[in-house]
C-alpha atoms as a PDB file:
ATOM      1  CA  UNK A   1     -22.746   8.332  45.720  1.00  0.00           C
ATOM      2  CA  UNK A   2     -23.299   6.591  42.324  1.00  0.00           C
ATOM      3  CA  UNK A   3     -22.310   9.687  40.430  1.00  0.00           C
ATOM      4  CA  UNK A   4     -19.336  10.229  42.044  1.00  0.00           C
ATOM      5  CA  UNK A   5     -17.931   6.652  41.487  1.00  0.00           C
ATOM      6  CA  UNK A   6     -19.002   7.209  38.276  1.00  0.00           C
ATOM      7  CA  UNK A   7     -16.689  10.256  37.873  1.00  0.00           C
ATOM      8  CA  UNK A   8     -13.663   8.869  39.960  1.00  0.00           C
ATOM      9  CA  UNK A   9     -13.954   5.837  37.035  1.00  0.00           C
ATOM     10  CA  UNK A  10     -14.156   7.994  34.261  1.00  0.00           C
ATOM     11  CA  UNK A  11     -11.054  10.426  35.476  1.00  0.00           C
ATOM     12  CA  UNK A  12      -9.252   7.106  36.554  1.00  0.00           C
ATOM     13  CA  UNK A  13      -9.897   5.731  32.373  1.00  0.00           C
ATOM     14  CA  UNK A  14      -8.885   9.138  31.012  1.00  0.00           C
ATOM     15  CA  UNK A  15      -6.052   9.513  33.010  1.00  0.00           C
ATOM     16  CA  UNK A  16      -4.590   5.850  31.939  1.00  0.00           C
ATOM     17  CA  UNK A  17      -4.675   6.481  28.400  1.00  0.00           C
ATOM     18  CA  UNK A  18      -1.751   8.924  27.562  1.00  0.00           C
ATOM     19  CA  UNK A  19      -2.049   7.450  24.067  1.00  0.00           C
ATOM     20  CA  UNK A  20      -3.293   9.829  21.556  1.00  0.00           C
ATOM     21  CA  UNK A  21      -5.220   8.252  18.593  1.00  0.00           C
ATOM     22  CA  UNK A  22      -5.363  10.525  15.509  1.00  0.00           C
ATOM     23  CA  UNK A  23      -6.493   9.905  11.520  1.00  0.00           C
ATOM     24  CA  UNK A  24      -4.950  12.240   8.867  1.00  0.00           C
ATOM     25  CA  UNK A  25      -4.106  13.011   5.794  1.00  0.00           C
ATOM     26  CA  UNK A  26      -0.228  12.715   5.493  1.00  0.00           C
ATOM     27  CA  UNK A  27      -0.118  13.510   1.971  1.00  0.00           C
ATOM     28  CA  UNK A  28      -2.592  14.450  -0.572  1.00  0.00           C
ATOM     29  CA  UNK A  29      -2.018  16.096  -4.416  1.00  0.00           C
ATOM     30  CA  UNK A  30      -3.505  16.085  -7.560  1.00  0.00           C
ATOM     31  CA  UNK A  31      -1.768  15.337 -11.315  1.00  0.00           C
ATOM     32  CA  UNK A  32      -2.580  16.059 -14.423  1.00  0.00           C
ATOM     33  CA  UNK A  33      -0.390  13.190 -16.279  1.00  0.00           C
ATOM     34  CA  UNK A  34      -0.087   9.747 -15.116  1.00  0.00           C
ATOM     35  CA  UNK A  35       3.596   9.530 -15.544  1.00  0.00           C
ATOM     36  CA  UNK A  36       4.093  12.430 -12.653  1.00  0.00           C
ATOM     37  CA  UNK A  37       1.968  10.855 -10.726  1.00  0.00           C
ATOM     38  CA  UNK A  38       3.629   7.642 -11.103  1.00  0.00           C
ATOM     39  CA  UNK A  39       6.954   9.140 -10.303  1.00  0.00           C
ATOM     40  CA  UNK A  40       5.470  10.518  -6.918  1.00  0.00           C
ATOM     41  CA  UNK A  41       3.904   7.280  -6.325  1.00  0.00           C
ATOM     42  CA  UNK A  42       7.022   5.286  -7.084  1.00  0.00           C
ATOM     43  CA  UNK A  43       9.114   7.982  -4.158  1.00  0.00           C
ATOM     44  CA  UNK A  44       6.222   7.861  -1.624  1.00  0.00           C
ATOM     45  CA  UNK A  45       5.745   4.135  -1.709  1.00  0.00           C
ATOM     46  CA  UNK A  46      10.214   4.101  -1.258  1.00  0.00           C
ATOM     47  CA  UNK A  47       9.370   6.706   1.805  1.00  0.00           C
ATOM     48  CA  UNK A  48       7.077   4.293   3.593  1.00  0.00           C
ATOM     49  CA  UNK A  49       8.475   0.928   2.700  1.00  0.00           C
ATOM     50  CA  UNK A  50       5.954  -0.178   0.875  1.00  0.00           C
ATOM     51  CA  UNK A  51       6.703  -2.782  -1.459  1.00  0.00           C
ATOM     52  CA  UNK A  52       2.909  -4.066  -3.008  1.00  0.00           C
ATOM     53  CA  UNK A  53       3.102  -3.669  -6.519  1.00  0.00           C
ATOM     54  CA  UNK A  54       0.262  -1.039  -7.738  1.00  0.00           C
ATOM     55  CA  UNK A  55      -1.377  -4.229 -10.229  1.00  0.00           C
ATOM     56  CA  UNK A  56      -1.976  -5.823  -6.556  1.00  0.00           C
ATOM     57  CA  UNK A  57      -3.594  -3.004  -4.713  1.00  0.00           C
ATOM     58  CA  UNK A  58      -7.579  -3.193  -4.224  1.00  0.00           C
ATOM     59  CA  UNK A  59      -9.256  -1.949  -6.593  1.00  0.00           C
ATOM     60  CA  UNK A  60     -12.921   0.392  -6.490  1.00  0.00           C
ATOM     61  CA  UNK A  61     -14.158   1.337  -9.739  1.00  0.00           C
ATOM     62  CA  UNK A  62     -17.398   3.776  -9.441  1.00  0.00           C
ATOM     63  CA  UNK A  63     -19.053   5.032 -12.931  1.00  0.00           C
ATOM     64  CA  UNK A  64     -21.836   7.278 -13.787  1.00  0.00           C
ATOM     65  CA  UNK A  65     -22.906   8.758 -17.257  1.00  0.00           C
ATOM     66  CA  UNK A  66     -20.320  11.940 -16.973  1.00  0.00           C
ATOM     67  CA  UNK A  67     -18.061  10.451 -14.788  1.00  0.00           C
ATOM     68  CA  UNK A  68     -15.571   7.177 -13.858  1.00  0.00           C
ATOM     69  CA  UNK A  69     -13.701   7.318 -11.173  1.00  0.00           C
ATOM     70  CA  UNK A  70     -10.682   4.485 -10.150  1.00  0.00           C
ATOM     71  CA  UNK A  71      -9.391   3.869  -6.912  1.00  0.00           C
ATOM     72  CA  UNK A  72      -6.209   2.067  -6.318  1.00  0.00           C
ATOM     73  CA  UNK A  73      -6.061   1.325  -2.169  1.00  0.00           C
ATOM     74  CA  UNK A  74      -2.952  -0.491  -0.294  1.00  0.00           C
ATOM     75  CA  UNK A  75      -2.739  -0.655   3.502  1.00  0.00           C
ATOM     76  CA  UNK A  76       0.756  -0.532   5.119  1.00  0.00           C
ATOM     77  CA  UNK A  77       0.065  -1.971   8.713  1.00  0.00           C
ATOM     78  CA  UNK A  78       2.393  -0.621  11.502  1.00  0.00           C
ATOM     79  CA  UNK A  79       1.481  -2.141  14.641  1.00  0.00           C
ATOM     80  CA  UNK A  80      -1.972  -3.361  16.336  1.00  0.00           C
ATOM     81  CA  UNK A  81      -3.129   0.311  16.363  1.00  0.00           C
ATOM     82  CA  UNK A  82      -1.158   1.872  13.745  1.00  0.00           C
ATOM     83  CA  UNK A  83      -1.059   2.007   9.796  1.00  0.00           C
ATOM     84  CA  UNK A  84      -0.725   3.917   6.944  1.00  0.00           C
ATOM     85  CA  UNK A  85      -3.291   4.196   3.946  1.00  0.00           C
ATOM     86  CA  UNK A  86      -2.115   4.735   0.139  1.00  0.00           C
ATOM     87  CA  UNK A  87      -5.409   5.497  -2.397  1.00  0.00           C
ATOM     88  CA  UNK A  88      -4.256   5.894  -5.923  1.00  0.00           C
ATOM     89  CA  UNK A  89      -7.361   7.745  -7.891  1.00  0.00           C
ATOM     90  CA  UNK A  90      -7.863   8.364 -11.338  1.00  0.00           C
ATOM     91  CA  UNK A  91     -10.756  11.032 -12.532  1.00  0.00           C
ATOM     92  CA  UNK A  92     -11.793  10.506 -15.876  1.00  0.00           C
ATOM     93  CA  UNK A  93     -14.482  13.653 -16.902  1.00  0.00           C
ATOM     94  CA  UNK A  94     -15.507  13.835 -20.820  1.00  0.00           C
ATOM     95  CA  UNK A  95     -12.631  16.322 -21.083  1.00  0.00           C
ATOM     96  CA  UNK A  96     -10.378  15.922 -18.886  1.00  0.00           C
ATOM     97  CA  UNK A  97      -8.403  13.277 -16.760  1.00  0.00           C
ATOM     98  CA  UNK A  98      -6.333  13.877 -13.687  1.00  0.00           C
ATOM     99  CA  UNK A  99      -5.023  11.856 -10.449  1.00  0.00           C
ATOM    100  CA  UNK A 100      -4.956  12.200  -7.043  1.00  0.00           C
ATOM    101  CA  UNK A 101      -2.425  10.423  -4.493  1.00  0.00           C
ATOM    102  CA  UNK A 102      -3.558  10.347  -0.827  1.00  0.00           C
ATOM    103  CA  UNK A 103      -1.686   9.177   2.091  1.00  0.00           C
ATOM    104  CA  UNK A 104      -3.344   8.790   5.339  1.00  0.00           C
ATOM    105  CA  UNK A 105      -2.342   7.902   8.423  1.00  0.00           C
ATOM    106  CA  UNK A 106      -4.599   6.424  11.730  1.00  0.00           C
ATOM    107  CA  UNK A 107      -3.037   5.551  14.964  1.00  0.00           C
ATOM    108  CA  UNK A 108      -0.713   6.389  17.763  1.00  0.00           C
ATOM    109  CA  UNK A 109       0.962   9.977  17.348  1.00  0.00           C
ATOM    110  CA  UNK A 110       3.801   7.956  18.757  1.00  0.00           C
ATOM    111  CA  UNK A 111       4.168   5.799  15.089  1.00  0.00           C
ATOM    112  CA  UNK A 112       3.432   8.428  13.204  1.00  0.00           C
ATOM    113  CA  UNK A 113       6.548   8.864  10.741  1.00  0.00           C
ATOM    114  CA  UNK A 114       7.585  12.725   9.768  1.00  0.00           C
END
């Protein structure tokens, strides 16, 4: 008797929630100059209304003998369960440099902007 009242709840709670939760990458590409990347950055952040100025973002640096690595983060909040996530990273190798721009979304598929 216990397991079936256990089931009818659990149906009951999975058939309430027609909400679909989901975390994804939007966006993601990699630069070799900063000034492309900038100019991608500059369009994307137009595209989602986002208005932080990069010097403002959080900033991670991480650093090991071969490598640095920057990240640049900003957090565009939608709703309670909604929001979109903008890392800006920089790569620096002995010999070589490049960027990365990621855009990630987590929330309702409903918010979700195309």
């Amino acid at each position: 008797m216990k397991k079936l009242i256990f089931i009818l709840l659990f149906l009951l709670t999975i058939s309430c929630n027609k909400d679909v939760y989901i975390t994804k990458n939007v966006y993601e590409k990699t630069y070799d100059t900063k000034e492309i990347a900038q100019i991608d950055l500059d369009y994307k952040l137009s595209y989602y209304n986002i208005d932080i100025p990069v010097n403002q973002w959080i900033v991670n640096d991480l650093s090991n003998d071969t490598i640095s690595i920057q990240q640049k983060i900003v957090r565009k909040i939608i709703n309670d369960k909604s929001s979109y996530q903008v890392i800006l990273s920089r790569y620096t190798y002995p010999y070589m440099m490049y960027y990365q721009l990621v855009i990630r979304y987590s929330g309702n598929i409903k918010d979700l902007k195309n």
